[in-house]
PDB file of N, CA and C in Angstrom:
ATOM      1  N   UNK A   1     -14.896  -2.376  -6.435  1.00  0.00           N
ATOM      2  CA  UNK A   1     -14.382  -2.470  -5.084  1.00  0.00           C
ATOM      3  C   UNK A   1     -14.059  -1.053  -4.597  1.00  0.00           C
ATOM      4  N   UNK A   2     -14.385  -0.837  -3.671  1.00  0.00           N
ATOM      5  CA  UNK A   2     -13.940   0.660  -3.132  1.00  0.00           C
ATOM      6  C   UNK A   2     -12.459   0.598  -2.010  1.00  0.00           C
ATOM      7  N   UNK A   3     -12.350   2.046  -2.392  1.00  0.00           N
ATOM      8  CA  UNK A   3     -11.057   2.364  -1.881  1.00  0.00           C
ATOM      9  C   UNK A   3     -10.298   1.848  -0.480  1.00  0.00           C
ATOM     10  N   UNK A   4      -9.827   1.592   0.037  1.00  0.00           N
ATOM     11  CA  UNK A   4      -9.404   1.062   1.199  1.00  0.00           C
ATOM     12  C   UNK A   4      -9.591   2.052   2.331  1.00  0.00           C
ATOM     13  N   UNK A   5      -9.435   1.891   3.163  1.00  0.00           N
ATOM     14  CA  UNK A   5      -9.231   2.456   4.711  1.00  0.00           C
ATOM     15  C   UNK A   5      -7.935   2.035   5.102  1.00  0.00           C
ATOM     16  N   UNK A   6      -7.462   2.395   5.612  1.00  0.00           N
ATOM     17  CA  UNK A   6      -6.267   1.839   6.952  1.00  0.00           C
ATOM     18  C   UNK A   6      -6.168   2.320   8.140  1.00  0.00           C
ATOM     19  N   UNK A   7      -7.576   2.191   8.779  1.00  0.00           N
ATOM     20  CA  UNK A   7      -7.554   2.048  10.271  1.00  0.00           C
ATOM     21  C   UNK A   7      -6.848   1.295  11.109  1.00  0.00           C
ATOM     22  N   UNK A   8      -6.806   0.707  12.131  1.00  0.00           N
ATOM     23  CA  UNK A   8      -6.620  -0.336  12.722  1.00  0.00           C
ATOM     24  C   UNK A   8      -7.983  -1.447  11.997  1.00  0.00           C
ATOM     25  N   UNK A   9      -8.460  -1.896  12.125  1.00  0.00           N
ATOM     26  CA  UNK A   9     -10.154  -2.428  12.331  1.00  0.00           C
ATOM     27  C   UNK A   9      -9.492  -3.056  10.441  1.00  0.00           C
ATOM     28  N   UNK A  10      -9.846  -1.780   9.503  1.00  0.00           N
ATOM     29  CA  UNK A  10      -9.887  -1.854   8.403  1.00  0.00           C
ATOM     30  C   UNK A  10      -8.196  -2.931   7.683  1.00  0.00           C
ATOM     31  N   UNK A  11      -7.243  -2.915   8.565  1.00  0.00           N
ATOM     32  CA  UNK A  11      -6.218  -3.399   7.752  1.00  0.00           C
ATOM     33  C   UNK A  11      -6.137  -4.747   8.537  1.00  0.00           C
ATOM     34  N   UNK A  12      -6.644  -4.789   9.570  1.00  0.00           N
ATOM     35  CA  UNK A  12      -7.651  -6.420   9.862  1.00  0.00           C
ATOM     36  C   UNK A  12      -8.226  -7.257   8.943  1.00  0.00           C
ATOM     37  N   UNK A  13      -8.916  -6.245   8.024  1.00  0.00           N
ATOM     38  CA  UNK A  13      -9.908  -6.870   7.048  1.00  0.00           C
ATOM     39  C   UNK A  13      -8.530  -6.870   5.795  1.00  0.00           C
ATOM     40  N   UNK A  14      -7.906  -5.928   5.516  1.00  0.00           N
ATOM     41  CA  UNK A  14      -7.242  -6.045   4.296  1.00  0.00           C
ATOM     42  C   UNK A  14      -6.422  -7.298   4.719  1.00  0.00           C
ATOM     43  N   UNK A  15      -5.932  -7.743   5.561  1.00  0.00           N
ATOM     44  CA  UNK A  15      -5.115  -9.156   6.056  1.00  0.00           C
ATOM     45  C   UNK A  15      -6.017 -10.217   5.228  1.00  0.00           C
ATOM     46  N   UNK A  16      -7.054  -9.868   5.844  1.00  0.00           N
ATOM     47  CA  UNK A  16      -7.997 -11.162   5.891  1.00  0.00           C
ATOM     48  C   UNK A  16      -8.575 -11.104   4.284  1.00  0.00           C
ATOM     49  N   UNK A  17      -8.551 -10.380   3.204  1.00  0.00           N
ATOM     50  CA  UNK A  17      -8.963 -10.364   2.170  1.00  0.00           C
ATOM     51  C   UNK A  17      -7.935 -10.391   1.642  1.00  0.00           C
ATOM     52  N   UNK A  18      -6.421  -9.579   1.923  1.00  0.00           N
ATOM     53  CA  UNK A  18      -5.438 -10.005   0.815  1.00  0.00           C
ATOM     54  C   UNK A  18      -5.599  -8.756  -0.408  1.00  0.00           C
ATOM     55  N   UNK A  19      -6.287  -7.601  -0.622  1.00  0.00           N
ATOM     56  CA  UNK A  19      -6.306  -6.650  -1.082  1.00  0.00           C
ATOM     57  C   UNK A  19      -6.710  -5.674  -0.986  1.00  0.00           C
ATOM     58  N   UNK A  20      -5.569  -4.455  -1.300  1.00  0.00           N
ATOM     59  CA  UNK A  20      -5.698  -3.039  -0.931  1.00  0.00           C
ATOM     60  C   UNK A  20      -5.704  -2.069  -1.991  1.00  0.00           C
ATOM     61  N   UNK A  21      -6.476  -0.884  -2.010  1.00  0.00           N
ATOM     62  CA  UNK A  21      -6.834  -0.401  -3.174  1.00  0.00           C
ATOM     63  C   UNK A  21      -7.069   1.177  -2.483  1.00  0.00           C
ATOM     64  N   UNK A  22      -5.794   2.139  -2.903  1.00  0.00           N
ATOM     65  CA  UNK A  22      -5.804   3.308  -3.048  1.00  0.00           C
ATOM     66  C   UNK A  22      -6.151   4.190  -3.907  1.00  0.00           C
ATOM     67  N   UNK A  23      -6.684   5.413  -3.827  1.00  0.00           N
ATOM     68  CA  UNK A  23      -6.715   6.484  -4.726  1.00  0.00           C
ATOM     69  C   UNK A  23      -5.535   7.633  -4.848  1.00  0.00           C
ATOM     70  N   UNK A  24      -5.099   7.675  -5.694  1.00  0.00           N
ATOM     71  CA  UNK A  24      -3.699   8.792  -5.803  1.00  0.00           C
ATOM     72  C   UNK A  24      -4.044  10.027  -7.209  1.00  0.00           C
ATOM     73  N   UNK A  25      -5.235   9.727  -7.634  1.00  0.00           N
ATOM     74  CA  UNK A  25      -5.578  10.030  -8.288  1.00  0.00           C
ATOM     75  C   UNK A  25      -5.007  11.860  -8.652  1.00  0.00           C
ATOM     76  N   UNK A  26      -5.549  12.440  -7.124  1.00  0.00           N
ATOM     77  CA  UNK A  26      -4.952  13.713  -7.197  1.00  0.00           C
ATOM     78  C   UNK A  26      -3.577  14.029  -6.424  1.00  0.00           C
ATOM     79  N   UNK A  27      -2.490  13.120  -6.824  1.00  0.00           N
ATOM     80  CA  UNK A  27      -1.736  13.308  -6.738  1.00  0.00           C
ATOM     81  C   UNK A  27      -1.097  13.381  -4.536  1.00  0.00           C
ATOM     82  N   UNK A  28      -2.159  13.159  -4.359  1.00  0.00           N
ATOM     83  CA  UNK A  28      -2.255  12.751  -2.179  1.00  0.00           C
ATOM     84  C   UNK A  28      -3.432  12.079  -1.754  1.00  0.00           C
ATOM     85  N   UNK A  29      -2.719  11.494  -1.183  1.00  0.00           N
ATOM     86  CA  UNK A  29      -3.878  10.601  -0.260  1.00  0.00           C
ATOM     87  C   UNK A  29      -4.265  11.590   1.154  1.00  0.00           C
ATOM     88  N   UNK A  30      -5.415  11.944   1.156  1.00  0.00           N
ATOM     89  CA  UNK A  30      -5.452  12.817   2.588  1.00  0.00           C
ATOM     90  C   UNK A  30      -5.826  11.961   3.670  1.00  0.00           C
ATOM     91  N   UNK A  31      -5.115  12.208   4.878  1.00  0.00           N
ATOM     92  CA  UNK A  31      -5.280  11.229   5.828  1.00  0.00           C
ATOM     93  C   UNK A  31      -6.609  11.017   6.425  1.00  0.00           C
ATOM     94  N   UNK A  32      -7.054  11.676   6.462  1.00  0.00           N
ATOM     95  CA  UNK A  32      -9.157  11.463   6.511  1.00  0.00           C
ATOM     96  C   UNK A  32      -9.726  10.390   5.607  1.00  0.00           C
ATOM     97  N   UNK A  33      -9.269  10.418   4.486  1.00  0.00           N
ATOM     98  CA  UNK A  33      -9.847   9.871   3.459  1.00  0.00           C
ATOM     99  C   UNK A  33      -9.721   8.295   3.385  1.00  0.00           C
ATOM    100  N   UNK A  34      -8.460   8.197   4.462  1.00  0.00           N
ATOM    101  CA  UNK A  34      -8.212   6.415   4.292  1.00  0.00           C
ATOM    102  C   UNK A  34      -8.068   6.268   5.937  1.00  0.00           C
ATOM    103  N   UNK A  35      -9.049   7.063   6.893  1.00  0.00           N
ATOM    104  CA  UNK A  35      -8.879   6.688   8.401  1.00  0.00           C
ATOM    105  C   UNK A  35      -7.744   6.752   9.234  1.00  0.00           C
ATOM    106  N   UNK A  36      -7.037   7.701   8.797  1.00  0.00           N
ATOM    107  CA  UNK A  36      -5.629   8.297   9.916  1.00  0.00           C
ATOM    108  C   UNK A  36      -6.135   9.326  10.435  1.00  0.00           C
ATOM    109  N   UNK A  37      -4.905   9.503  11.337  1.00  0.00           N
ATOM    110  CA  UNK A  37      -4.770  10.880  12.147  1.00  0.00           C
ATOM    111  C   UNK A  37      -3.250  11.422  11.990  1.00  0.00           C
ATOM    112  N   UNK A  38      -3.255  12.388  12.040  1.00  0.00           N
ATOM    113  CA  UNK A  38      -1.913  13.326  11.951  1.00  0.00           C
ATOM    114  C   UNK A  38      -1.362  12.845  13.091  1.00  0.00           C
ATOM    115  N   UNK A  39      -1.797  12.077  14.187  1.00  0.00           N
ATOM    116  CA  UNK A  39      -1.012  12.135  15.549  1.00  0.00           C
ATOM    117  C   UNK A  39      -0.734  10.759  15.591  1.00  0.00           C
ATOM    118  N   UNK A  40      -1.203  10.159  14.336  1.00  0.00           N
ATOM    119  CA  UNK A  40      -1.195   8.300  14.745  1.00  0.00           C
ATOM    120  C   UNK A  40       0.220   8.396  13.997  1.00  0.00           C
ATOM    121  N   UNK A  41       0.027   6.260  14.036  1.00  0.00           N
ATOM    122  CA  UNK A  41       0.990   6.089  13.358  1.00  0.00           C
ATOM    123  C   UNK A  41       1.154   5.440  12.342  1.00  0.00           C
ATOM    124  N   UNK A  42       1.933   5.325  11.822  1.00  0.00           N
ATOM    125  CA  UNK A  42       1.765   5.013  10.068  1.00  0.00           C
ATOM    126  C   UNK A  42       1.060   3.659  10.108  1.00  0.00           C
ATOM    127  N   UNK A  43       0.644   2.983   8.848  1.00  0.00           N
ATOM    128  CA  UNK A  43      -0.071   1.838   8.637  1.00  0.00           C
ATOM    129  C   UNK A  43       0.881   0.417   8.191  1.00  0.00           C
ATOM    130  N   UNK A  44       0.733  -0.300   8.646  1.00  0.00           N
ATOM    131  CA  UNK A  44       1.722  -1.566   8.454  1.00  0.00           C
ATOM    132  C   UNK A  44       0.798  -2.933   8.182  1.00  0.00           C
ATOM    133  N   UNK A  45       0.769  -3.089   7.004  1.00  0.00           N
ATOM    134  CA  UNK A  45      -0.082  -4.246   6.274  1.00  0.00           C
ATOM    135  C   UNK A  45       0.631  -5.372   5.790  1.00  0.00           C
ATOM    136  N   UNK A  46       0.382  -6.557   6.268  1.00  0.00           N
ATOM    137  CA  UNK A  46       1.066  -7.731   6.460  1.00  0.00           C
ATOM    138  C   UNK A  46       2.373  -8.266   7.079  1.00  0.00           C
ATOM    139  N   UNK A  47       2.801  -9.170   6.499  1.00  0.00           N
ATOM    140  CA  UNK A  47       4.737  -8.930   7.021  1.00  0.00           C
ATOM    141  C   UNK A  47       5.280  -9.872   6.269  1.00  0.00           C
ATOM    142  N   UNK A  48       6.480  -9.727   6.311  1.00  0.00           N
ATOM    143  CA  UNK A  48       7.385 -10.395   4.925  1.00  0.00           C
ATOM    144  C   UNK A  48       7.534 -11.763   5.153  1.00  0.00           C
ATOM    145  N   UNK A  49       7.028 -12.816   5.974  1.00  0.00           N
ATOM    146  CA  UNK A  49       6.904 -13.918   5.855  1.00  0.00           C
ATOM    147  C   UNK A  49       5.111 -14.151   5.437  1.00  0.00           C
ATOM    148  N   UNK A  50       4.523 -13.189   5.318  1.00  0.00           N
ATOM    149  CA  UNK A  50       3.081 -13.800   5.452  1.00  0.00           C
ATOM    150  C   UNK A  50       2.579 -13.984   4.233  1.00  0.00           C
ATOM    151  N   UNK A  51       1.513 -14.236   3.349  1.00  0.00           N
ATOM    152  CA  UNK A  51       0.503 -14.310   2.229  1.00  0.00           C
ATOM    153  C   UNK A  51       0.858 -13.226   1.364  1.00  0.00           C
ATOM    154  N   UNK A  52       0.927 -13.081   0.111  1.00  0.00           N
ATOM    155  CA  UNK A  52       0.931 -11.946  -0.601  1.00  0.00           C
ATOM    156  C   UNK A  52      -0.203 -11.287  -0.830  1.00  0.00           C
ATOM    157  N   UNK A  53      -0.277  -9.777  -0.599  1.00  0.00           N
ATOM    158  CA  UNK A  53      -1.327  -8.884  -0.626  1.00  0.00           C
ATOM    159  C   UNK A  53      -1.266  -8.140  -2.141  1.00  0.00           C
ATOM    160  N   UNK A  54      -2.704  -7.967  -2.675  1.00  0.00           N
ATOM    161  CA  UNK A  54      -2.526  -7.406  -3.906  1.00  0.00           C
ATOM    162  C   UNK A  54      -2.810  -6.090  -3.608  1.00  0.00           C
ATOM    163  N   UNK A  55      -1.920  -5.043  -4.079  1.00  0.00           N
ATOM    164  CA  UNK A  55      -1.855  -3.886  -4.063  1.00  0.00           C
ATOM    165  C   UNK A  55      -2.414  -2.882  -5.792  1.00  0.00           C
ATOM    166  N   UNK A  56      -3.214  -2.012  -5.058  1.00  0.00           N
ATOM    167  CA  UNK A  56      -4.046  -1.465  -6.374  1.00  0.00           C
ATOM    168  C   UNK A  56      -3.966  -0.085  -5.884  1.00  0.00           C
ATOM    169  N   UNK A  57      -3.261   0.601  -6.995  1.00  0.00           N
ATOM    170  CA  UNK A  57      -3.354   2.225  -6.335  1.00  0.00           C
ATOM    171  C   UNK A  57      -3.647   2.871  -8.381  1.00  0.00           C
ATOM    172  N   UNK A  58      -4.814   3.969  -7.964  1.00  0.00           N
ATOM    173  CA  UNK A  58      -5.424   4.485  -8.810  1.00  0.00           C
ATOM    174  C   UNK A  58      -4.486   5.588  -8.902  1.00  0.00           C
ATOM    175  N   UNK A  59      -3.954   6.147 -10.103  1.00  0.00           N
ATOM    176  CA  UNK A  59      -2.797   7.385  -9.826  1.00  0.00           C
ATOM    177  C   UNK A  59      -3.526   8.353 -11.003  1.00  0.00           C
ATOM    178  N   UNK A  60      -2.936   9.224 -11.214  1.00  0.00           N
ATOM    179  CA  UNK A  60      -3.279  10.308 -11.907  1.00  0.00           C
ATOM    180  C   UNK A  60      -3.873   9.834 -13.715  1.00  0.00           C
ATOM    181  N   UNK A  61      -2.728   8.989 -13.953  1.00  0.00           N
ATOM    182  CA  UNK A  61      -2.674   8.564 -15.574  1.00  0.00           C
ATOM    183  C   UNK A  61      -2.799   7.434 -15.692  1.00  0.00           C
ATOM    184  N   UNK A  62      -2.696   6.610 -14.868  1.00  0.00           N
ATOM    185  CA  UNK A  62      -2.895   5.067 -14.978  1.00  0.00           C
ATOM    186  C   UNK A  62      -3.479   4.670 -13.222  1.00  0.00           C
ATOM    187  N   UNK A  63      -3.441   2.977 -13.380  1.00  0.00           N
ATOM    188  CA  UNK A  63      -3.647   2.198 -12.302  1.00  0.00           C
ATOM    189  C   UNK A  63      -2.452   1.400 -12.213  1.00  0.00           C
ATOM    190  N   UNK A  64      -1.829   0.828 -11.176  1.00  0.00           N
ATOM    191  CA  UNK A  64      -1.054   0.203 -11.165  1.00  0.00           C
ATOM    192  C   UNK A  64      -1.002  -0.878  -9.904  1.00  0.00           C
ATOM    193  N   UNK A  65      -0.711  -2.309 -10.123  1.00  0.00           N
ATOM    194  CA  UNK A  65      -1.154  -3.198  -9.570  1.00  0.00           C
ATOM    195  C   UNK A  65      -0.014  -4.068  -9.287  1.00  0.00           C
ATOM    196  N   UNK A  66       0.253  -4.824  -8.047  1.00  0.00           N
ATOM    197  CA  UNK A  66       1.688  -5.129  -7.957  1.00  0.00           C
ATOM    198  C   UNK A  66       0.853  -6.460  -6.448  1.00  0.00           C
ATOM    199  N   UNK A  67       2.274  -7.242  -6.470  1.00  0.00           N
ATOM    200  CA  UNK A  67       2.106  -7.961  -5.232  1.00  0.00           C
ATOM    201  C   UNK A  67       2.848  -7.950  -4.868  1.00  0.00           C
ATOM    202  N   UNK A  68       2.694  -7.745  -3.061  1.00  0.00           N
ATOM    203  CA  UNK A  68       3.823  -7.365  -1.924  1.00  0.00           C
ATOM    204  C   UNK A  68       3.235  -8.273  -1.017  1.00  0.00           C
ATOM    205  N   UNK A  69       3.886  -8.836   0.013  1.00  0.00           N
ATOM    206  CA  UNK A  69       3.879  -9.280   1.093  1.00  0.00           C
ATOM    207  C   UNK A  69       3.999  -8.391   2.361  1.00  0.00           C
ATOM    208  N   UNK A  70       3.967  -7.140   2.363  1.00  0.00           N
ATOM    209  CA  UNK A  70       4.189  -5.996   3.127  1.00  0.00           C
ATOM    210  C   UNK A  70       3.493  -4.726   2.561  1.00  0.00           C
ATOM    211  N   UNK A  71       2.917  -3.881   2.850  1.00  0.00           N
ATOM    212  CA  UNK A  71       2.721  -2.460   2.419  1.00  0.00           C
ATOM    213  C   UNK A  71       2.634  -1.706   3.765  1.00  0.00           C
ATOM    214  N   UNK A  72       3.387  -0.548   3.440  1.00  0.00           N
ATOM    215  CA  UNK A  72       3.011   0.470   4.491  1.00  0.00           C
ATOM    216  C   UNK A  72       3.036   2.189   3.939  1.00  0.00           C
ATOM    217  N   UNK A  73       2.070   2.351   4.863  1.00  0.00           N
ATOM    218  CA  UNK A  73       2.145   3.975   4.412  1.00  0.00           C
ATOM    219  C   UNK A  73       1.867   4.712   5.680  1.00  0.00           C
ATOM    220  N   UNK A  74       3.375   5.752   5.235  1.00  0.00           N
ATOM    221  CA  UNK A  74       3.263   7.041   6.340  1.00  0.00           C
ATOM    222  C   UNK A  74       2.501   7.770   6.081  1.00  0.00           C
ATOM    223  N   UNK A  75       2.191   8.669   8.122  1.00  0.00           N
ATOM    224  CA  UNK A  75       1.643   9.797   8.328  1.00  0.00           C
ATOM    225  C   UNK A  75       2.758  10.836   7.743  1.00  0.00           C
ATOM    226  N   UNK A  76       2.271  11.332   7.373  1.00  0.00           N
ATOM    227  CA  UNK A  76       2.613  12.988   7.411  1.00  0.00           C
ATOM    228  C   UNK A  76       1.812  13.974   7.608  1.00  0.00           C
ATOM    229  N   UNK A  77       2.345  14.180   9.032  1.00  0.00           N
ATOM    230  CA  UNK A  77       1.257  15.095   9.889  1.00  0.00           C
ATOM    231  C   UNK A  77       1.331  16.414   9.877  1.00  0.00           C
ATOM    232  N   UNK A  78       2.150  17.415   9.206  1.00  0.00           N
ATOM    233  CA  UNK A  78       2.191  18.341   8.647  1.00  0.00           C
ATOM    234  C   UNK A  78       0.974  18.834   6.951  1.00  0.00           C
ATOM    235  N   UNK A  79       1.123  17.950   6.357  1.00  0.00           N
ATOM    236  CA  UNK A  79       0.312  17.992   4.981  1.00  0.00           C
ATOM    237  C   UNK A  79      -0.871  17.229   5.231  1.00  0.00           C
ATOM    238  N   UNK A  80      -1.246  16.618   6.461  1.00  0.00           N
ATOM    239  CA  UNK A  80      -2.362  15.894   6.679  1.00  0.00           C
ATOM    240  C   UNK A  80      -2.363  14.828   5.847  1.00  0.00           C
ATOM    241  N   UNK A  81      -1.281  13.885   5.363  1.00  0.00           N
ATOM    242  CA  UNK A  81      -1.667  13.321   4.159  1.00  0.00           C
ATOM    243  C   UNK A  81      -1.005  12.542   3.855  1.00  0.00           C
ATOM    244  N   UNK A  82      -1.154  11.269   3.278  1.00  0.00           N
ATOM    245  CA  UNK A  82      -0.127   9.649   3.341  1.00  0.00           C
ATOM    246  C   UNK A  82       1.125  10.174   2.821  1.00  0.00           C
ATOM    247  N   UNK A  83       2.511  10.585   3.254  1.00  0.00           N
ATOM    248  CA  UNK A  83       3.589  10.571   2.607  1.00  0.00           C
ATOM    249  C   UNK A  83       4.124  10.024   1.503  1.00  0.00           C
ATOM    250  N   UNK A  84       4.271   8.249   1.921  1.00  0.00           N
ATOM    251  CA  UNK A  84       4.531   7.811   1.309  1.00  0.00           C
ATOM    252  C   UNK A  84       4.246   6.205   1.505  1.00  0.00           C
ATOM    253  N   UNK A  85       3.903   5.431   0.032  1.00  0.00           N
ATOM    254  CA  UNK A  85       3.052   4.370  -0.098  1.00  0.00           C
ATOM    255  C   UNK A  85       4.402   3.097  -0.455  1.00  0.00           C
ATOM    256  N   UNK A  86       5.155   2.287   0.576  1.00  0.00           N
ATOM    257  CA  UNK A  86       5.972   1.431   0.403  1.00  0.00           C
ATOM    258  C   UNK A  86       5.052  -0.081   0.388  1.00  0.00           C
ATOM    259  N   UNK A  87       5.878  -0.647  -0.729  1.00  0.00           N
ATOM    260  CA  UNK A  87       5.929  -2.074  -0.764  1.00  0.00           C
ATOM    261  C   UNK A  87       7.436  -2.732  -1.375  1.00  0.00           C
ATOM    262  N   UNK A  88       7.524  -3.707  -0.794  1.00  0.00           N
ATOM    263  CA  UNK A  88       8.768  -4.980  -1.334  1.00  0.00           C
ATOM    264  C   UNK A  88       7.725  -6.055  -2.156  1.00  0.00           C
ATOM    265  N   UNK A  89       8.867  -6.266  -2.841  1.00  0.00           N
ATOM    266  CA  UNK A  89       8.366  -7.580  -3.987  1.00  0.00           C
ATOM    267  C   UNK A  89      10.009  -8.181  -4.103  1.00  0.00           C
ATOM    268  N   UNK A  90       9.635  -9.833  -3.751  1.00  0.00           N
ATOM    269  CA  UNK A  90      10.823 -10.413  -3.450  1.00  0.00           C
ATOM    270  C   UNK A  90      10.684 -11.659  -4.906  1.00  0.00           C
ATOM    271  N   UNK A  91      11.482 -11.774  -5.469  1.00  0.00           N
ATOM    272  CA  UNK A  91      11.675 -12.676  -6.103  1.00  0.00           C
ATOM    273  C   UNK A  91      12.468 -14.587  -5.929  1.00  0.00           C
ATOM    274  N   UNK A  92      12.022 -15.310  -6.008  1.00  0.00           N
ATOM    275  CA  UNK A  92      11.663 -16.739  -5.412  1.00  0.00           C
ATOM    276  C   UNK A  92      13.239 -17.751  -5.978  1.00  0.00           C
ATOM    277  N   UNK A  93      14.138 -16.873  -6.768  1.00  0.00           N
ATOM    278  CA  UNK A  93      15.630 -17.679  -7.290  1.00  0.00           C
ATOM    279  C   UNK A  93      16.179 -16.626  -8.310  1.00  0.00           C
ATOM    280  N   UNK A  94      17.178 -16.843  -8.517  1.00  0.00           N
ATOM    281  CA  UNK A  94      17.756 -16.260  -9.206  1.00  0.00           C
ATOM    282  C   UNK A  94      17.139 -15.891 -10.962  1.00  0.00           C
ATOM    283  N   UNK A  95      16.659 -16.647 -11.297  1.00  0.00           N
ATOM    284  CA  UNK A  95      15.908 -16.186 -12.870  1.00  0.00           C
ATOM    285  C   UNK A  95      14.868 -15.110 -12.719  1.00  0.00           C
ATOM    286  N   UNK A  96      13.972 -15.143 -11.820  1.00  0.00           N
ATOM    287  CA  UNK A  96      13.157 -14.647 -11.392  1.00  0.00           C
ATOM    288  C   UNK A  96      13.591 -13.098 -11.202  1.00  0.00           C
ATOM    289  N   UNK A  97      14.791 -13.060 -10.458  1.00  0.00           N
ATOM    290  CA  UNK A  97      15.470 -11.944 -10.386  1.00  0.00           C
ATOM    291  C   UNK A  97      15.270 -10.477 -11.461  1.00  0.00           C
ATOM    292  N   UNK A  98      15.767 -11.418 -12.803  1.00  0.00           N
ATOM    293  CA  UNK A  98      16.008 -10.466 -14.252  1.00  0.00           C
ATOM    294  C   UNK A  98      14.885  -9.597 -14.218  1.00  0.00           C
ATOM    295  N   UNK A  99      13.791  -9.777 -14.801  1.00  0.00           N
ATOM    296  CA  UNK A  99      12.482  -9.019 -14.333  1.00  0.00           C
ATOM    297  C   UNK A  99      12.353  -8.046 -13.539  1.00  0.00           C
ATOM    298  N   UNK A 100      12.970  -7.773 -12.631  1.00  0.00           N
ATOM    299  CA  UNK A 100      12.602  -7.023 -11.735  1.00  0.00           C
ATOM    300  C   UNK A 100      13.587  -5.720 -12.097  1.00  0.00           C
ATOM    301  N   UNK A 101      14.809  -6.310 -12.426  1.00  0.00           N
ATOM    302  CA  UNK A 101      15.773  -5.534 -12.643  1.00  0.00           C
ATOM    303  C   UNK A 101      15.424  -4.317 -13.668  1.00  0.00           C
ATOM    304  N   UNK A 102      14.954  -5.843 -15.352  1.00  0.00           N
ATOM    305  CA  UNK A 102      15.102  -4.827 -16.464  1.00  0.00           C
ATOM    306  C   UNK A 102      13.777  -4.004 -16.135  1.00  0.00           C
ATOM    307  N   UNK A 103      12.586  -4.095 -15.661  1.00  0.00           N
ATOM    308  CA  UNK A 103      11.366  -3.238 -15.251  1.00  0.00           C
ATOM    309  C   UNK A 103      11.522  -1.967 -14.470  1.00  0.00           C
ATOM    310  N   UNK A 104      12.543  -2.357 -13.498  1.00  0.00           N
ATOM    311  CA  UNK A 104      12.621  -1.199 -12.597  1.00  0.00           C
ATOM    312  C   UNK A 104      11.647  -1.480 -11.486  1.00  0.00           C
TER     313      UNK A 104
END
């Protein structure tokens, strides 16, 4: 599967497929590379009542894979380059909870 985009157009499609897949590999995402602009505005993928989206980001030493119901990532229009890559992960009762805790 190749890397994602987050255009407008492109996080249409990540809705509609339910998975997103970054490269962090070298340590930044450059905003060219996933369809921003330094002058836009950040990317906002799904929302916290909707479907859970699987999130896949390729990092330097590993891959790491998580499910969020939300992801977003800022411009940073100074470094040309995704700031920073947020997601929430909500847990469904209280047992469920522990996990999250002892993991971090």
């Amino acid at each position: 599967m190749p890397y994602s985009m987050l255009d407008r157009a492109s996080v249409t499609q990540i809705e509609a497929d339910r998975i997103v897949k970054l490269d962090i590999r070298s340590g930044v995402i450059p905003l060219a590379s996933v369809g921003l602009e330094a002058r836009g505005l950040s990317a906002v993928i799904g929302e916290a009542s909707g479907p859970e989206i699987l999130l896949v980001m390729d990092g330097p030493s590993r891959r790491e894979s998580v499910m969020s119901r939300t992801v977003m990532a800022t411009v940073e229009a100074p470094t040309r380059s995704v700031g920073m890559v947020t997601f929430w992960q909500a847990a469904n009762s209280g047992p469920q909870r522990w996990p999250f805790f002892a993991t971090g």
